[in-house]
Structure formats: structure tokens, C-alpha cells
N, C-alpha and C. Protein backbone atom coordinates (compact mmCIF):
# COMPACT_ATOMS: atom_id res chain seq x y z
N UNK A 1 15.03 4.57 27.57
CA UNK A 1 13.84 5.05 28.27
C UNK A 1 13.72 6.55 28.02
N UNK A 2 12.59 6.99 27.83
CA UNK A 2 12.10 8.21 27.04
C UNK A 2 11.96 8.70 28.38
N UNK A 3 11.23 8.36 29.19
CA UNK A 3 11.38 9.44 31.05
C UNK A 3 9.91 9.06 31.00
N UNK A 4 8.95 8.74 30.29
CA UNK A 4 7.47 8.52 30.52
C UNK A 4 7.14 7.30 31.16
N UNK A 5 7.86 6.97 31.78
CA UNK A 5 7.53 5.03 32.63
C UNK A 5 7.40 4.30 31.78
N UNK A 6 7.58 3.98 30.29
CA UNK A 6 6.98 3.21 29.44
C UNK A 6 8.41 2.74 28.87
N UNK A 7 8.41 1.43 28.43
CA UNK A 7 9.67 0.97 27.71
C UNK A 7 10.10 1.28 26.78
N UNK A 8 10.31 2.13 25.90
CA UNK A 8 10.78 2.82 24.97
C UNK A 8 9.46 2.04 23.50
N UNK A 9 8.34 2.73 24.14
CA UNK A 9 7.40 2.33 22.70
C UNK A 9 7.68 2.92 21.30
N UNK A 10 7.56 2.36 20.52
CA UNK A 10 7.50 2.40 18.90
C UNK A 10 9.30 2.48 18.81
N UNK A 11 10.06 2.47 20.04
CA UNK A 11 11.10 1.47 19.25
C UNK A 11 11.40 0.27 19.75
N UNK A 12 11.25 -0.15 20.28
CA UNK A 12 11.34 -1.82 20.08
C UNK A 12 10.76 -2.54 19.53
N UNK A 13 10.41 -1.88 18.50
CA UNK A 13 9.59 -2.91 17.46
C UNK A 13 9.51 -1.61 16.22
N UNK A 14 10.83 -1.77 15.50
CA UNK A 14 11.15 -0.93 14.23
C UNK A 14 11.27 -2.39 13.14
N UNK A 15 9.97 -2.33 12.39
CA UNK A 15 9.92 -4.10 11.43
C UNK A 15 10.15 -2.69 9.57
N UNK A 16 10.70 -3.86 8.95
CA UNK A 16 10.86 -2.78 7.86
C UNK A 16 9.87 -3.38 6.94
N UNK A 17 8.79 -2.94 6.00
CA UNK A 17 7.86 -2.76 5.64
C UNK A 17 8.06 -2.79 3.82
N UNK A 18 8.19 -4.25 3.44
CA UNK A 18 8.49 -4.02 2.03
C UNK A 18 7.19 -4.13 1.18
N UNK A 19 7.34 -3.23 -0.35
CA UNK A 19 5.94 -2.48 -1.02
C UNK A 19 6.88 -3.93 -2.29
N UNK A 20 6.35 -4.84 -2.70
CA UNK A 20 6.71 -5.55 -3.51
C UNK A 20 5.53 -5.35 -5.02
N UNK A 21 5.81 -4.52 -6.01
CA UNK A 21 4.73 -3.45 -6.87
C UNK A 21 5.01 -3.50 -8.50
N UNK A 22 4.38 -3.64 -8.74
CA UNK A 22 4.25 -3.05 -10.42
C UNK A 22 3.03 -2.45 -10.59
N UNK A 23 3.44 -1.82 -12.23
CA UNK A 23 1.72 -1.00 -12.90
C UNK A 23 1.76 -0.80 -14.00
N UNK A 24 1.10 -0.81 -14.64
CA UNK A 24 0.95 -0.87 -15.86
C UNK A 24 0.26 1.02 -16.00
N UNK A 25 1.38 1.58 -16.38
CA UNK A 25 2.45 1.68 -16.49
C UNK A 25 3.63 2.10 -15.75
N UNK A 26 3.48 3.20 -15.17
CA UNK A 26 4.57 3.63 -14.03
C UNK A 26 3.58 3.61 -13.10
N UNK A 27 4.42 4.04 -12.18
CA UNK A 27 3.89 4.24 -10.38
C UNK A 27 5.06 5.49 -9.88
N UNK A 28 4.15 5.71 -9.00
CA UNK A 28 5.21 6.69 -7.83
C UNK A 28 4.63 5.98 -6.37
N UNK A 29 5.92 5.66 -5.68
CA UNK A 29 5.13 4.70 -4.54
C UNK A 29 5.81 5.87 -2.71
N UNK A 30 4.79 5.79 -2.11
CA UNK A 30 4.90 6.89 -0.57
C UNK A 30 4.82 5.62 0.30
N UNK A 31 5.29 6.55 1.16
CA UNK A 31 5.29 5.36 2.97
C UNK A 31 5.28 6.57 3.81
N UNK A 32 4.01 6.21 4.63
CA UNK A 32 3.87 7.93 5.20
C UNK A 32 3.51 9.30 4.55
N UNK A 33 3.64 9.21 3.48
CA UNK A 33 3.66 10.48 2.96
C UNK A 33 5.00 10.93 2.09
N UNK A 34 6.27 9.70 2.52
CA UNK A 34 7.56 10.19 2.19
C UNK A 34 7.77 9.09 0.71
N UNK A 35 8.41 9.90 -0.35
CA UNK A 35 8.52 9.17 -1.81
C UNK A 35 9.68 7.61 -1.32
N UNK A 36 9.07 6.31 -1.36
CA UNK A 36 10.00 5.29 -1.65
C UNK A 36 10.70 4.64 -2.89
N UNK A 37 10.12 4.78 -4.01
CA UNK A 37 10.55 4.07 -5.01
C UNK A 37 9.01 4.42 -6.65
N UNK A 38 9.65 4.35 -7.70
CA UNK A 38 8.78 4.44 -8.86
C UNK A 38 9.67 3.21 -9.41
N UNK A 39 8.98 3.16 -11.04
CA UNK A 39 9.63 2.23 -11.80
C UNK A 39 8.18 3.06 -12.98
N UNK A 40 8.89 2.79 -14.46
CA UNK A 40 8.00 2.66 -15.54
C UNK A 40 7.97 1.78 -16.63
N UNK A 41 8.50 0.94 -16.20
CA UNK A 41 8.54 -0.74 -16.66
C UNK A 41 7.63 -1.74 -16.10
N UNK A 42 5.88 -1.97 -16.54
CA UNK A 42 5.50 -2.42 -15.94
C UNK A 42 5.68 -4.18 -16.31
N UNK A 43 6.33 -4.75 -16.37
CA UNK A 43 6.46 -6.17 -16.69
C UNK A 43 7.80 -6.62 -15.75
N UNK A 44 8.67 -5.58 -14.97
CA UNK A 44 9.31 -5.83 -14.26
C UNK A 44 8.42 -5.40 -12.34
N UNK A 45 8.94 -6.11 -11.70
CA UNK A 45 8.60 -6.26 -10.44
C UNK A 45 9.47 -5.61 -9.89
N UNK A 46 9.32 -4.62 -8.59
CA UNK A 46 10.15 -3.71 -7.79
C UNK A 46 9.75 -4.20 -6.39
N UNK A 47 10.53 -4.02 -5.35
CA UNK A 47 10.74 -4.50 -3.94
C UNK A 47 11.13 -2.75 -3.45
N UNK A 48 10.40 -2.10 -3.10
CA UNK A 48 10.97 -0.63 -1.93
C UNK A 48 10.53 -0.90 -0.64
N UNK A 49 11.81 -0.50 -0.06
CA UNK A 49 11.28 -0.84 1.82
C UNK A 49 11.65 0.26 2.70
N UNK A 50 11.09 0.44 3.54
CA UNK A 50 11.00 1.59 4.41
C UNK A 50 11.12 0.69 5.85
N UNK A 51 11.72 0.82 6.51
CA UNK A 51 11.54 0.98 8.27
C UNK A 51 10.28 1.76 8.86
N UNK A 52 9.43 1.39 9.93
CA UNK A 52 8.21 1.60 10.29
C UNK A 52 8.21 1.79 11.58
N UNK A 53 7.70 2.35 12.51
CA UNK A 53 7.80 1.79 13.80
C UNK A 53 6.13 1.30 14.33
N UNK A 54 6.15 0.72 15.67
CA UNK A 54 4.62 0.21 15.98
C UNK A 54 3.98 1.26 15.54
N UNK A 55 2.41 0.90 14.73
CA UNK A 55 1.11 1.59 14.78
C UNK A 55 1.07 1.63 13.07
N UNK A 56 0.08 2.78 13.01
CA UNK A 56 -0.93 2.52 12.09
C UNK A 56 -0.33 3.42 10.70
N UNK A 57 0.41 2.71 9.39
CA UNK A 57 1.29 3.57 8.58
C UNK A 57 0.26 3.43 7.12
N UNK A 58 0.47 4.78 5.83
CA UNK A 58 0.19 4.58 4.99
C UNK A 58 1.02 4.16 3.93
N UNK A 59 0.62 2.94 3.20
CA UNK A 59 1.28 3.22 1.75
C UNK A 59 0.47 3.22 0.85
N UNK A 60 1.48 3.96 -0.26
CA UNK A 60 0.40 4.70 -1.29
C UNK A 60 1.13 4.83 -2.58
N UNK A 61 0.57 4.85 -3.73
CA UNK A 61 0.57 4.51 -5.12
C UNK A 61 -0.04 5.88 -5.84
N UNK A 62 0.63 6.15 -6.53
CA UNK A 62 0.01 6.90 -7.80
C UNK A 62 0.27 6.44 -8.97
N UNK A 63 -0.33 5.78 -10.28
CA UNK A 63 -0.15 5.04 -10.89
C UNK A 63 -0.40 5.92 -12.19
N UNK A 64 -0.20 5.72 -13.56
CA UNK A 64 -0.33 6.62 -14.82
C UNK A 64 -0.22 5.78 -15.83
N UNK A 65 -1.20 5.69 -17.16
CA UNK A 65 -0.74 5.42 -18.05
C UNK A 65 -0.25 6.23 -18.86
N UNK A 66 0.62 5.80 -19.57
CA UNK A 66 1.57 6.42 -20.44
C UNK A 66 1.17 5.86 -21.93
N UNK A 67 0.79 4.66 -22.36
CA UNK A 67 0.76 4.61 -23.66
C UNK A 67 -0.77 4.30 -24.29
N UNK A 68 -2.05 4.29 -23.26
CA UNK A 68 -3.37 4.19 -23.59
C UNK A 68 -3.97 2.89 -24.21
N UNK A 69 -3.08 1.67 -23.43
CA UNK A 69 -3.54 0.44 -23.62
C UNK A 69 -4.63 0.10 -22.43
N UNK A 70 -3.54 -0.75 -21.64
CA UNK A 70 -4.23 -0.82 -20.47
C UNK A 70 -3.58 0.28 -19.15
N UNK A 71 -4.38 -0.41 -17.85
CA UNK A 71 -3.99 0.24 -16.68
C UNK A 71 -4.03 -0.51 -15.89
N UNK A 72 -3.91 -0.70 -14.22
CA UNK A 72 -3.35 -1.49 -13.33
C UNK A 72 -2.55 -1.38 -12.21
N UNK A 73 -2.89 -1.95 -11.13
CA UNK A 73 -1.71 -1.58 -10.22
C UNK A 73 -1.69 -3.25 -9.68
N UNK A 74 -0.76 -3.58 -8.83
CA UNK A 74 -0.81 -4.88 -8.32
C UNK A 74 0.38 -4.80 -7.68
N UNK A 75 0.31 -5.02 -6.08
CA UNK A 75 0.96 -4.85 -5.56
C UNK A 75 0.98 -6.16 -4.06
N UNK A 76 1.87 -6.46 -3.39
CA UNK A 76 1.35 -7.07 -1.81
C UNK A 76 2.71 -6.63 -1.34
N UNK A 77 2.31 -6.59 0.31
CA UNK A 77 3.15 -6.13 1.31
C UNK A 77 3.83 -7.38 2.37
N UNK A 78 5.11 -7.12 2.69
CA UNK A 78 5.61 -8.09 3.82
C UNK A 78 5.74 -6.76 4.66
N UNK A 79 6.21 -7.39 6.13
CA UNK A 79 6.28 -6.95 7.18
C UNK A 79 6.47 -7.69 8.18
N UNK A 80 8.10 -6.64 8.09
CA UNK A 80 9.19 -8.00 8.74
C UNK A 80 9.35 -9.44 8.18
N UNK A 81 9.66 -9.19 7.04
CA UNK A 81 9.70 -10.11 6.24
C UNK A 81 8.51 -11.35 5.81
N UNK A 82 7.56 -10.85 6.65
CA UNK A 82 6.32 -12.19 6.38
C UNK A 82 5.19 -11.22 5.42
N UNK A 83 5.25 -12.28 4.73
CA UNK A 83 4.09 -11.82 3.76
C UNK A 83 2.77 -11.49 4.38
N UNK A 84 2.13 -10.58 4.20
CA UNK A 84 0.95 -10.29 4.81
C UNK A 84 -0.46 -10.46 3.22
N UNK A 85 -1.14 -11.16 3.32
CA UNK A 85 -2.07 -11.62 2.50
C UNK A 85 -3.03 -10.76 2.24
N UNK A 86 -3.73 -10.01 3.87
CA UNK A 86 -4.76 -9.15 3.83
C UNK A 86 -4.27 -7.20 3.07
N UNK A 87 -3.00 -7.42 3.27
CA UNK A 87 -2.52 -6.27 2.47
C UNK A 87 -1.93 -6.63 0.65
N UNK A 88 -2.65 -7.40 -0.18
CA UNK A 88 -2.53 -7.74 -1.14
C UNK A 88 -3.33 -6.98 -2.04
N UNK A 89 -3.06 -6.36 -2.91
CA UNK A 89 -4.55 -5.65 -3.87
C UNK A 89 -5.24 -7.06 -4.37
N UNK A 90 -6.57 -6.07 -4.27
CA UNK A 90 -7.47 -6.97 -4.73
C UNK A 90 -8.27 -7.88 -3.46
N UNK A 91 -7.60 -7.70 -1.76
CA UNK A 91 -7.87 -8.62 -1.08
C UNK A 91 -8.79 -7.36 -0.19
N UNK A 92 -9.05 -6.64 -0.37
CA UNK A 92 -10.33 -5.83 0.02
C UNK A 92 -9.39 -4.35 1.43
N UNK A 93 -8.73 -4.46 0.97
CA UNK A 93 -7.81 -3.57 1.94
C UNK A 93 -7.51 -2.01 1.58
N UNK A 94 -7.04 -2.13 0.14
CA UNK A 94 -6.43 -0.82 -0.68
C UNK A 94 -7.71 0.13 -0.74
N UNK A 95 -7.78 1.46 -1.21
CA UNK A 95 -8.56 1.91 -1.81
C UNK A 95 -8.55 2.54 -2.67
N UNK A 96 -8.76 3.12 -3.54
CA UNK A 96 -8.83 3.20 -4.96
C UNK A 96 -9.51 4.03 -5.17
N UNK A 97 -8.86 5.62 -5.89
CA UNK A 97 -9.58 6.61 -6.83
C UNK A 97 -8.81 7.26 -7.98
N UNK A 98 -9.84 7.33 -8.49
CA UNK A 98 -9.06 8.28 -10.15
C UNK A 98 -9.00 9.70 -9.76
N UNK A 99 -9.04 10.28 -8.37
CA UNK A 99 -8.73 11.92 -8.34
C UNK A 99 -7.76 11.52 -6.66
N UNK A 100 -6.86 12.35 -6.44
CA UNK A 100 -5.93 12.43 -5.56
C UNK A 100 -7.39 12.62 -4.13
N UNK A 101 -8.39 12.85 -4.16
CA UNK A 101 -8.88 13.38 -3.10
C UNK A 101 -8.59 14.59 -2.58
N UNK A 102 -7.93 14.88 -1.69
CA UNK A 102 -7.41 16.30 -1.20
C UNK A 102 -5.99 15.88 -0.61
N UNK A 103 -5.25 17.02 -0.64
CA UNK A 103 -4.00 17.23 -0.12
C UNK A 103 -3.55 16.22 0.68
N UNK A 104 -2.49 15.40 1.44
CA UNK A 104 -2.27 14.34 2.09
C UNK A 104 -2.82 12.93 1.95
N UNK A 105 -3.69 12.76 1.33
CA UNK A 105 -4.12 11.78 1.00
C UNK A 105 -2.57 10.30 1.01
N UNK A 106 -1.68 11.08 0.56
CA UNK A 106 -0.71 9.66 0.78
C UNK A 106 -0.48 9.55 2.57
N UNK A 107 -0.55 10.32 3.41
CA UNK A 107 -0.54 10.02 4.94
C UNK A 107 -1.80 9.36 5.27
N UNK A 108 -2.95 9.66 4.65
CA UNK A 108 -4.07 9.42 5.28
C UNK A 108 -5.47 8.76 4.52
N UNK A 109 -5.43 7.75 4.95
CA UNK A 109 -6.41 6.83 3.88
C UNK A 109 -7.67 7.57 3.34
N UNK A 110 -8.23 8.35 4.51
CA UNK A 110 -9.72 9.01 4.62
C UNK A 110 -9.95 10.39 3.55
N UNK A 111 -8.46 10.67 3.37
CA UNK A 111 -8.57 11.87 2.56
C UNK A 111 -9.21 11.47 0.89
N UNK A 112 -7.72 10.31 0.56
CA UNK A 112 -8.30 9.82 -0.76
C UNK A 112 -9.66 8.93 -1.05
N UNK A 113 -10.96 9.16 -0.26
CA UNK A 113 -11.87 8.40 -0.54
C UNK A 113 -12.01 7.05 -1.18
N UNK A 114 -12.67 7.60 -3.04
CA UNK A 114 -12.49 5.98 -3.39
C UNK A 114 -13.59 5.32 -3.30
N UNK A 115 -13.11 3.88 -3.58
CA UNK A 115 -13.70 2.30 -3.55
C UNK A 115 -12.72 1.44 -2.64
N UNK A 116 -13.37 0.18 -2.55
CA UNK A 116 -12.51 -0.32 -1.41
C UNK A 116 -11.67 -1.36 -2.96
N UNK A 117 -10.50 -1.91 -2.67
CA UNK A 117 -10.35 -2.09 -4.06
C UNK A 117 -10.62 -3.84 -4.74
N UNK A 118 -11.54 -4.58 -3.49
CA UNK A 118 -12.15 -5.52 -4.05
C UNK A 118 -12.96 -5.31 -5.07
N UNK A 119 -13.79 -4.25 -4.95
CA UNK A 119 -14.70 -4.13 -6.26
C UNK A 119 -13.73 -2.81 -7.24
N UNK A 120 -12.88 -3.18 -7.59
CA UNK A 120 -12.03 -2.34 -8.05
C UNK A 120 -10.98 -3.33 -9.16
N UNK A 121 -11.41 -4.42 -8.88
CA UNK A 121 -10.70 -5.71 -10.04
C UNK A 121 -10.73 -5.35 -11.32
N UNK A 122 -8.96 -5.18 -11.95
CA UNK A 122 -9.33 -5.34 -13.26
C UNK A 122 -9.66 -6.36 -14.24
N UNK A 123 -10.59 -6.26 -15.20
CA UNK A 123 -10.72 -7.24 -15.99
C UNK A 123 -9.39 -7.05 -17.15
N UNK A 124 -8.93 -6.47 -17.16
CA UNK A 124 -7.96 -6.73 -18.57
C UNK A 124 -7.42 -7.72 -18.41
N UNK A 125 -6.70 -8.15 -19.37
CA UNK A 125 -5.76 -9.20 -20.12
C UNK A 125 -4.57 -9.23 -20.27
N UNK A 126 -3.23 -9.23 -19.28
CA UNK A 126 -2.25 -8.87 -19.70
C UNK A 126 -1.65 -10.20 -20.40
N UNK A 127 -1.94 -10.84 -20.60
CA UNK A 127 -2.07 -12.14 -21.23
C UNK A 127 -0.02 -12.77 -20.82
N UNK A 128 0.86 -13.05 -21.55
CA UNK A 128 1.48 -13.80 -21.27
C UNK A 128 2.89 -13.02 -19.94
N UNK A 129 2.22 -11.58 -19.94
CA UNK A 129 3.66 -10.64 -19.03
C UNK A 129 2.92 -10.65 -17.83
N UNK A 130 2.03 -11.19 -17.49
CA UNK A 130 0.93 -11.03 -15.90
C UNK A 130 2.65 -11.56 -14.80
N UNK A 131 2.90 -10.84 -13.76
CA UNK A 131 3.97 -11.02 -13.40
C UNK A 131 3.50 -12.21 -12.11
N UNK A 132 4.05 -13.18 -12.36
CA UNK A 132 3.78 -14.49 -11.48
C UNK A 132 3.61 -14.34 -10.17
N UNK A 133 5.00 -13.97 -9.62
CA UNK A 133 5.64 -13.63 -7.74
C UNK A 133 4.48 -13.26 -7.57
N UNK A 134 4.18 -11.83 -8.08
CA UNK A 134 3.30 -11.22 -7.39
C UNK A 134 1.61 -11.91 -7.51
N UNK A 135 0.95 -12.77 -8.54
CA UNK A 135 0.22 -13.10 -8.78
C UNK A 135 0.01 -14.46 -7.98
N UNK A 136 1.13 -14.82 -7.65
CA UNK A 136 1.34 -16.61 -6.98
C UNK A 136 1.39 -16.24 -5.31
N UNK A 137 1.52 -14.51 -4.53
CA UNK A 137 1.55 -14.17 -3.38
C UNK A 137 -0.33 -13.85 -3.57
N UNK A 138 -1.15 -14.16 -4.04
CA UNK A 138 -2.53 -14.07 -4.25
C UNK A 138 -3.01 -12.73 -4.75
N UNK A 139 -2.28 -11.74 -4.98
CA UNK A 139 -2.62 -10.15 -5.51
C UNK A 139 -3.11 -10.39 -6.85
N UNK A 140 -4.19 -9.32 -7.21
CA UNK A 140 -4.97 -9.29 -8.15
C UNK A 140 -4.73 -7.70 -8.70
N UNK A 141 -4.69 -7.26 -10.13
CA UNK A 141 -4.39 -6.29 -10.45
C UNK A 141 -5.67 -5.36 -10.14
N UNK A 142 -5.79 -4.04 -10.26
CA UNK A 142 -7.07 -3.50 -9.65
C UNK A 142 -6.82 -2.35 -10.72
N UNK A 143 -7.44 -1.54 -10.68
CA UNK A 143 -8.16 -0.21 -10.72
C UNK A 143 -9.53 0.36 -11.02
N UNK A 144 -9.61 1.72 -10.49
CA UNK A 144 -10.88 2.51 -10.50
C UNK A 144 -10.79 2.70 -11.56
N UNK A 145 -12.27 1.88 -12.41
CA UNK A 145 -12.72 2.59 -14.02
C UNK A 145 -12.31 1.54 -14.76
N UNK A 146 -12.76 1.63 -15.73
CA UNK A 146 -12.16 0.58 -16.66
C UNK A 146 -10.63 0.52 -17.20
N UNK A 147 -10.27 -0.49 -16.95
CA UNK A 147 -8.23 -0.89 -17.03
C UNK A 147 -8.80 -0.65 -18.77
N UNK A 148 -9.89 -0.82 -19.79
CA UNK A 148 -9.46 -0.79 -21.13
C UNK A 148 -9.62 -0.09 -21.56
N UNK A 149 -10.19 1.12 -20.64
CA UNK A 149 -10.26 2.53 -21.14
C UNK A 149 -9.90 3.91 -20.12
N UNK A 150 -8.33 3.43 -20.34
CA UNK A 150 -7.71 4.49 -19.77
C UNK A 150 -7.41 5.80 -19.98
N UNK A 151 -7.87 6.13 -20.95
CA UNK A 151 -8.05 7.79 -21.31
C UNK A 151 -8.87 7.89 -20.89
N UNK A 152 -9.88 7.57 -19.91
CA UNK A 152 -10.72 8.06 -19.37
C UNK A 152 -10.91 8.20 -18.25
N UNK A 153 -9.51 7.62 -17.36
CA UNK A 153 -8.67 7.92 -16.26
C UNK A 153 -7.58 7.21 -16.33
N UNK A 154 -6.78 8.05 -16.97
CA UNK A 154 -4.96 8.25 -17.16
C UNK A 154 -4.27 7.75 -15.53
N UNK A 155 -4.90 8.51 -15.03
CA UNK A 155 -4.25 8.21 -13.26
C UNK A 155 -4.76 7.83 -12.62
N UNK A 156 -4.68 7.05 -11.02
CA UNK A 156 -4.96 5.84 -10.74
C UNK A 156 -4.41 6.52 -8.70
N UNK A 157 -5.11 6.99 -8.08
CA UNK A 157 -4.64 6.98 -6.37
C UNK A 157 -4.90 5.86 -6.24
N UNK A 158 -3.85 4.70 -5.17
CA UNK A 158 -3.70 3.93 -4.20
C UNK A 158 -3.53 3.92 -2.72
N UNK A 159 -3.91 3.99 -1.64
CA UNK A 159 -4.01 3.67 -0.04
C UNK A 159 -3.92 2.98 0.33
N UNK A 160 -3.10 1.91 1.50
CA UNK A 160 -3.64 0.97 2.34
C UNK A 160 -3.15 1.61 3.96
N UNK A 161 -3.83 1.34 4.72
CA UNK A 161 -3.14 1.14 5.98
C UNK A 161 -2.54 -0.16 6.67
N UNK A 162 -1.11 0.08 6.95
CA UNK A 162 -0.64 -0.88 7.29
C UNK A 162 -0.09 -1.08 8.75
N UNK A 163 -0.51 -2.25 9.27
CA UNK A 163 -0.63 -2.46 10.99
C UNK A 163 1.28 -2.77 11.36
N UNK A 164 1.51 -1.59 11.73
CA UNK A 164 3.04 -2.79 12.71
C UNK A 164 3.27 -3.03 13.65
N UNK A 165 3.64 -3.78 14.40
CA UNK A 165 3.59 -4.62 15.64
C UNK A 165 2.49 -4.04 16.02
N UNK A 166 1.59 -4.59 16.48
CA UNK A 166 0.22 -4.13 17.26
C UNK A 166 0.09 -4.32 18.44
N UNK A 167 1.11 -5.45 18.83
CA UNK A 167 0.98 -6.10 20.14
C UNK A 167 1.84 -5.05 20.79
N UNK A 168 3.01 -4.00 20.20
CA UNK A 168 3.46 -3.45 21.29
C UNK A 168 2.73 -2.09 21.17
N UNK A 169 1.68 -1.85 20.29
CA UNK A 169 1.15 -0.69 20.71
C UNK A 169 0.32 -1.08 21.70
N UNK A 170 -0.28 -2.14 21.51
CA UNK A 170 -1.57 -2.55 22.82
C UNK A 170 -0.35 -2.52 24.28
N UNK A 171 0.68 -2.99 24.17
CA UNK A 171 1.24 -3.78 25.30
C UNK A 171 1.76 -2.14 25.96
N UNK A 172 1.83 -0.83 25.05
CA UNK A 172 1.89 0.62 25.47
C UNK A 172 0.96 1.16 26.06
N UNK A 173 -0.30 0.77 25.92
CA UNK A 173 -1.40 1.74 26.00
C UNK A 173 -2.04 0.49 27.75
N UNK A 174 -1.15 -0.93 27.60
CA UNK A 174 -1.91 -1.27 28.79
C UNK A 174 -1.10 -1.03 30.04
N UNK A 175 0.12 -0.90 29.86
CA UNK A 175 1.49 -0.12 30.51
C UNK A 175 0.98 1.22 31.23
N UNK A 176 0.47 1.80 30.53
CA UNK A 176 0.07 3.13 30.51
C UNK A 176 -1.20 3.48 31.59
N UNK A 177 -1.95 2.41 30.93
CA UNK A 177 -3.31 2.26 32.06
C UNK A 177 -2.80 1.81 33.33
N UNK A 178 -2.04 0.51 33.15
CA UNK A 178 -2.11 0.10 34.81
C UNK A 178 -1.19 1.33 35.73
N UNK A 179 0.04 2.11 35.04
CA UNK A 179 0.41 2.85 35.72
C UNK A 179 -0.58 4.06 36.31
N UNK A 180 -2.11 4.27 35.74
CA UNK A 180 -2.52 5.32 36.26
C UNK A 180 -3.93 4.93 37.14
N UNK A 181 -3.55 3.54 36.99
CA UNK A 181 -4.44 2.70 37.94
C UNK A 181 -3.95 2.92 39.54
């Protein structure tokens, strides 16, 4: 107990928050704002997880091509181990720009503007390396601009906001009321 009458909110409900990701080609991947994991192997699949507590968190992607084929990001999220569907790229959640937006943008969805990243689907072809897991959890590869003409945006911002326990932020804020009832 923190001394505020309230049951110790945003920790009893610490769920750890896994970024299950690839890109064609590298990535640099944030939680909050804080660096979790890259890879520049995009035909291999990466799992980075962070601990979260209740309320409203960012994760975020910076993506690059490196060899001026294609481009891509494709990613979906669990939390607390359950797959969450609506945090899948491609399922209308992420958002998506070819300029960082302004400063913080990995804390804060609103900074990096964007598209929402349903209309953000890539059409390319990765033809026989399309990585399954992630394609068979319903994620669709995305980016802003054309994936076949990536010299014409090399880099790639990613956003989502992601919900954790919600029920004990609500079950804080109604704690809160009836005590000042």
C-alpha cells in the first residue's frame, strides 16, 4: 500500500508485453520510449519482451532498408501471454510514417502522425521467406510508400498503443471515486 487508500494500482497487474517482429530489413524496436531489441535478418523472427504495468504503453519500430529491394515491417503483440489480434500490423491499430514526426514520438503515438496502418499494406512479394508464425497470427506486412520503391523512403516510423490490464485501471479510478463520494 502506497498510503493513497488505493490497493497498490499499476502493481498488481505487472503482464509482460511480448513485440513478436521482423522487417525487411532491420528494425530498432522501443517500449515506452526505452530500446528492447533490433535484429537485421529479416527472414528470421524475434520475440523482445518488456514488463508493463496497468494503462496505456507505446511500442514502436524504426525500420530501414539496407539493400534497396523491398521494405516492410510485420509484427503482432501478446500480453500476458495471449495473443492480442487487434495489435497485429495491418489490423488497423499501428501507425505509420516515413519521417520520425517530432522528438518522442516512440512514447507517444500523436507525435509520429502518419497513416493508420490498414491503408498502409504492403503489396510486395516476399514470395517463398514470408515468415509463417507471424503471418498464421493474422499480421500483414505494412509500410508508408511503396515497399518496391524504397529509396524513396529508406526508413519506415512504427506506433501502437498498447492497453494493459484495463480492468485494474478502471477498478483504480472507481476506488478512487467512491472514496471521495
Amino acid at each position: 500500500d502506497d498510503g493513497d487508500g488505493l490497493v497498490d494500482e499499476g502493481l498488481d497487474c505487472r503482464y509482460e508485453v511480448e513485440l513478436e517482429v521482423t522487417a525487411d530489413d532491420e528494425y530498432i524496436a522501443y517500449a515506452d520510449g526505452s530500446f528492447i531489441g533490433a535484429n537485421d535478418d529479416w527472414q528470421e523472427i524475434n520475440t523482445h519482451s518488456t514488463f508493463l504495468t496497468a494503462g496505456t504503453h507505446t511500442i514502436a519500430a524504426e525500420v530501414f532498408d539496407n539493400y534497396n529491394v523491398y521494405i516492410g515491417f510485420l509484427a503482432s503483440i501478446y500480453v500476458d501471454g495471449t495473443l492480442e489480434p487487434a495489435y497485429n500490423t495491418g489490423a488497423g491499430s499501428w501507425f505509420a510514417a516515413s519521417t520520425p514526426g517530432s522528438t518522442g514520438w516512440m512514447n507517444d503515438v500523436s507525435l509520429l502522425g502518419g497513416v493508420v496502418d490498414s491503408s498502409a499494406l504492403a503489396s510486395c512479394n516476399w514470395g517463398s521467406y514470408w515468415p509463417a508464425d507471424l503471418l498464421n497470427n493474422g499480421a500483414h506486412w505494412i509500410f508508408n510508400g511503396s515497399c518496391n520503391s524504397p529509396s524513396s523512403n529508406p526508413e519506415n516510423y512504427f506506433a501502437i498503443e498498447v492497453e494493459v490490464c484495463p480492468q485494474a485501471v478502471m477498478s483504480d479510478s472507481d476506488e478512487a471515486e467512491e472514496s471521495t463520494a
